[in-house]
Protein backbone atom coordinates (compact mmCIF):
# COMPACT_ATOMS: atom_id res chain seq x y z
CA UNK A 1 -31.37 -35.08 -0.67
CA UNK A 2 -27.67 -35.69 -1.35
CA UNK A 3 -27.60 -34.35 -4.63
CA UNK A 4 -29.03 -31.14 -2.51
CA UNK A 5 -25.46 -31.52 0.01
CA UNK A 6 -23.28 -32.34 -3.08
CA UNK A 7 -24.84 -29.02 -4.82
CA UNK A 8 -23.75 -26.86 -1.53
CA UNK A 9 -20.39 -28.48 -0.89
CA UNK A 10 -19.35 -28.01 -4.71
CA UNK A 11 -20.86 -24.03 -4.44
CA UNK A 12 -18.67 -23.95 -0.89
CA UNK A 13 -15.72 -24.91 -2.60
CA UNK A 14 -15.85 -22.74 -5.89
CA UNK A 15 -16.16 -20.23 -3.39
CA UNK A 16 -13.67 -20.66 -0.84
CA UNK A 17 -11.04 -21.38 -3.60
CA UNK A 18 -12.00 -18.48 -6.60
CA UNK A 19 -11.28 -15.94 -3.17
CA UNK A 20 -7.63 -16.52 -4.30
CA UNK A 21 -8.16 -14.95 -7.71
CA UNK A 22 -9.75 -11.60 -5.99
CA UNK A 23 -8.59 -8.37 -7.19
CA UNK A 24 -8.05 -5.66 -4.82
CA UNK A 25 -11.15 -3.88 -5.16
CA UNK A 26 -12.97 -7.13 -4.96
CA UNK A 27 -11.35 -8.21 -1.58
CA UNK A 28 -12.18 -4.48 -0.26
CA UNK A 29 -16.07 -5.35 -1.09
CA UNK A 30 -15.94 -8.85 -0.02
CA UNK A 31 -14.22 -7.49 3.02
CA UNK A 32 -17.18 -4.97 3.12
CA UNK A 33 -19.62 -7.86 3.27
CA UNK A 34 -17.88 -9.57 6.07
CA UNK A 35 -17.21 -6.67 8.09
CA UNK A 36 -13.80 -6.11 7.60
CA UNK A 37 -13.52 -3.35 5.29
CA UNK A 38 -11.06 -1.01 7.33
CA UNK A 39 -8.19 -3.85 7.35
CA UNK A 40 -8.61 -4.50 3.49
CA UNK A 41 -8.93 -0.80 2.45
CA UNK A 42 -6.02 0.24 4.49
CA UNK A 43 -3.88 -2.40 2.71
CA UNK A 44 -4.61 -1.11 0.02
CA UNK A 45 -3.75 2.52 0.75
CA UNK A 46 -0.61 1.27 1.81
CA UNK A 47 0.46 0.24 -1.43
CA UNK A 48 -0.64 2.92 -3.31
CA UNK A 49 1.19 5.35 -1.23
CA UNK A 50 4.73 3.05 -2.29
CA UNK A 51 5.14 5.55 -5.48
CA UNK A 52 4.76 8.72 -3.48
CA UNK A 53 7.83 10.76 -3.86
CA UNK A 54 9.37 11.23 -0.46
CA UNK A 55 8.98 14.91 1.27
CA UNK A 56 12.93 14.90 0.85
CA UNK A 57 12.49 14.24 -2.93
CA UNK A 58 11.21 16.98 -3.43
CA UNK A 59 13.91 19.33 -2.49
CA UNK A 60 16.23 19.36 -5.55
CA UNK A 61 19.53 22.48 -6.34
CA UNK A 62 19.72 23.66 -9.98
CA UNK A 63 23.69 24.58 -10.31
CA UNK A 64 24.08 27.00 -13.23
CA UNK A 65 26.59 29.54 -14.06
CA UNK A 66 28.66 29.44 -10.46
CA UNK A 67 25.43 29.54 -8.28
CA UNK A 68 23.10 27.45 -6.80
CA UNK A 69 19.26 28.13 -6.59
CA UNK A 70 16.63 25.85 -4.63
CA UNK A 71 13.31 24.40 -6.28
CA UNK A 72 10.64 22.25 -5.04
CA UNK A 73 9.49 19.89 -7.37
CA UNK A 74 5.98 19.50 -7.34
CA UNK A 75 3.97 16.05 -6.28
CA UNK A 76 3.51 14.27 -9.96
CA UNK A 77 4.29 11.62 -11.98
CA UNK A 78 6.47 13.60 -14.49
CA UNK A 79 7.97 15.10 -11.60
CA UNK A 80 8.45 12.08 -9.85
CA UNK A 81 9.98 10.28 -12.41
CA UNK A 82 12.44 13.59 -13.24
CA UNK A 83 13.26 13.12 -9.55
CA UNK A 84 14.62 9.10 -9.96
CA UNK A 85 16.66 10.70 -12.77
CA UNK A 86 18.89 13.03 -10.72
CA UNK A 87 21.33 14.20 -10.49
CA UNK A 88 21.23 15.16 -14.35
CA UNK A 89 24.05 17.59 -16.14
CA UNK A 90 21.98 19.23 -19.02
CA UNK A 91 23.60 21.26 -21.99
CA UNK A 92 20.42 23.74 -22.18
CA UNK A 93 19.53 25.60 -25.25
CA UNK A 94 17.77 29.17 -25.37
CA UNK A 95 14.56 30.07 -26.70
CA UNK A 96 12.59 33.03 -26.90
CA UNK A 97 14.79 35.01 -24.33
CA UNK A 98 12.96 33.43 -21.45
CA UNK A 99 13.55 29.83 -21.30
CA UNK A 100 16.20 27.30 -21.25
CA UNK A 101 15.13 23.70 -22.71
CA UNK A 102 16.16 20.33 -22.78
CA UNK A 103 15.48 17.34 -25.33
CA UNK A 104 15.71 14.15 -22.95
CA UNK A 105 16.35 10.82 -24.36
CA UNK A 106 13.43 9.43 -22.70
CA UNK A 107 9.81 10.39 -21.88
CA UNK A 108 8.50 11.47 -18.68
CA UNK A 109 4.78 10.95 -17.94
CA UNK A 110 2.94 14.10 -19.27
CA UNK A 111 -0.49 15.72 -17.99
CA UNK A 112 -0.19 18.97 -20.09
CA UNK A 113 -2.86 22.20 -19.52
CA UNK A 114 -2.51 25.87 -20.41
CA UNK A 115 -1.07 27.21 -17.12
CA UNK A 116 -2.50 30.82 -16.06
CA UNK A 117 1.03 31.83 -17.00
CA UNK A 118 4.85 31.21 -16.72
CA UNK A 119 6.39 32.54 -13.78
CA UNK A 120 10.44 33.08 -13.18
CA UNK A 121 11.82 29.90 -12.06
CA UNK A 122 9.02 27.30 -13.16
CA UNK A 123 10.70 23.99 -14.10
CA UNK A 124 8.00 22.65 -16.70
CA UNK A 125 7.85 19.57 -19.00
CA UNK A 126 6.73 20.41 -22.75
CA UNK A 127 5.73 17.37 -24.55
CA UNK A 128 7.11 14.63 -23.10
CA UNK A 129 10.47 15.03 -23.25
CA UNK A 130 11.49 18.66 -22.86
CA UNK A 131 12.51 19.96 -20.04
CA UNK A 132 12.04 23.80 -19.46
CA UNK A 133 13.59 25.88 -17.17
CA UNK A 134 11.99 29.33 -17.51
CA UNK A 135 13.50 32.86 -16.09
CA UNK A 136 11.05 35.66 -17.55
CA UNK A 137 7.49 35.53 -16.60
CA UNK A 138 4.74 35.74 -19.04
CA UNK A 139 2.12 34.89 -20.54
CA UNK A 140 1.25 31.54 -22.87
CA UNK A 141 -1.01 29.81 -24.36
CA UNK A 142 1.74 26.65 -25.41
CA UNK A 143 0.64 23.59 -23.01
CA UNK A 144 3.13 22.19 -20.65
CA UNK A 145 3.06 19.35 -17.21
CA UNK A 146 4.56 21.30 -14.38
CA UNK A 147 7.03 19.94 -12.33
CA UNK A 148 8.09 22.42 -10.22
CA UNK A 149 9.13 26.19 -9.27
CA UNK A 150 12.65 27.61 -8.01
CA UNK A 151 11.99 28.76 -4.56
CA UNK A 152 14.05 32.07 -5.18
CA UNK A 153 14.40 33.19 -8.31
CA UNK A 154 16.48 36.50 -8.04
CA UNK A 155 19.18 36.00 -10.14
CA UNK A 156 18.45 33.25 -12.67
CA UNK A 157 17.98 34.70 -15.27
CA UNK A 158 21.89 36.67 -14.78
CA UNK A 159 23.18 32.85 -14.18
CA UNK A 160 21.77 31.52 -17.33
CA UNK A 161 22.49 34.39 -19.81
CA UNK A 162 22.54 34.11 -23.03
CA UNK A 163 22.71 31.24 -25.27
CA UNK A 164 23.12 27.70 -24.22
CA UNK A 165 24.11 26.92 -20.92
CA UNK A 166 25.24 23.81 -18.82
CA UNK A 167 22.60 23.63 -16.08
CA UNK A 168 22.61 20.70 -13.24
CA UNK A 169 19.73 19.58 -11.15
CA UNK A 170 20.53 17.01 -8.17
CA UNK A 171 18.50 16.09 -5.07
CA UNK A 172 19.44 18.38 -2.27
CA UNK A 173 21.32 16.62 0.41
CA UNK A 174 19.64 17.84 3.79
CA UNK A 175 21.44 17.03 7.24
């Protein structure tokens, strides 16, 4: 009979103590079994959502040739980290006719796909450490991780010209 109570109270504390060692997901389906999923799973959504780029992150001005053009950047992780970079004064070499591009000295997070097609003003990533600011649409079939679009293009592509160009992006200040 005590070896039966000695059995329990050892199994009662392994348990009570190993709960310090639970991952996330592991609390969430303890929590499950005890009824208090919603606390533990909203916890946990609150942590994840840390890294989110803030709404007013994603607002940035490109400054090139004497004018100033709004983009959004898009809600990514190459975006996001392009964002904790700014502002950034790039010395931008043509390509092509259509692009401008950028060699950075680090890598950005890349999720490259075939997009449907370039459009005027897309800000894209190729590899994972070119930036590209195109201002010609057309089509592709090169891979590249978008990270955003110029809101209004009209006039980019007189701004950049021809040849290389000195292009900044910064975070737009909004009051």
């Amino acid at each position: 009979m005590h070896s039966g109570i000695k059995t329990a109270a050892a199994i009662l504390f392994a348990v009570l103590f190993s709960g310090c060692q639970l991952s996330a997901d592991d609390t969430a389906q303890a929590g499950t079994a005890a009824g208090t999923s919603e606390t533990v799973i909203s916890e946990t959504s609150a942590e994840s959502n840390i890294t989110e780029i803030e709404e007013d992150d994603l607002n940035i001005s490109i400054e090139v040739g004497g004018k100033t053009f709004s983009a959004e950047l898009y809600d990514n992780e190459a975006a996001q980290a392009f964002a904790e970079m700014l502002p950034l004064t790039l010395d931008m070499n043509e390509l092509n006719g259509n692009e401008k591009y950028y060699y950075l000295d680090s890598s950005l997070p890349a999720a490259p796909h075939v997009p449907d097609g370039i459009q005027e003003g897309d800000i894209m990533l190729y590899g994972s450490e070119c930036v590209v600011l195109f201002y010609k649409s057309f089509s592709t079939s090169y891979s590249y991780t978008p990270l955003g679009q110029v809101k209004d293009a009209q006039g980019l592509a007189q701004a950049l010209g021809t040849g290389g160009i000195t292009v900044t992006f910064r975070k737009q200040v909004n009051l």
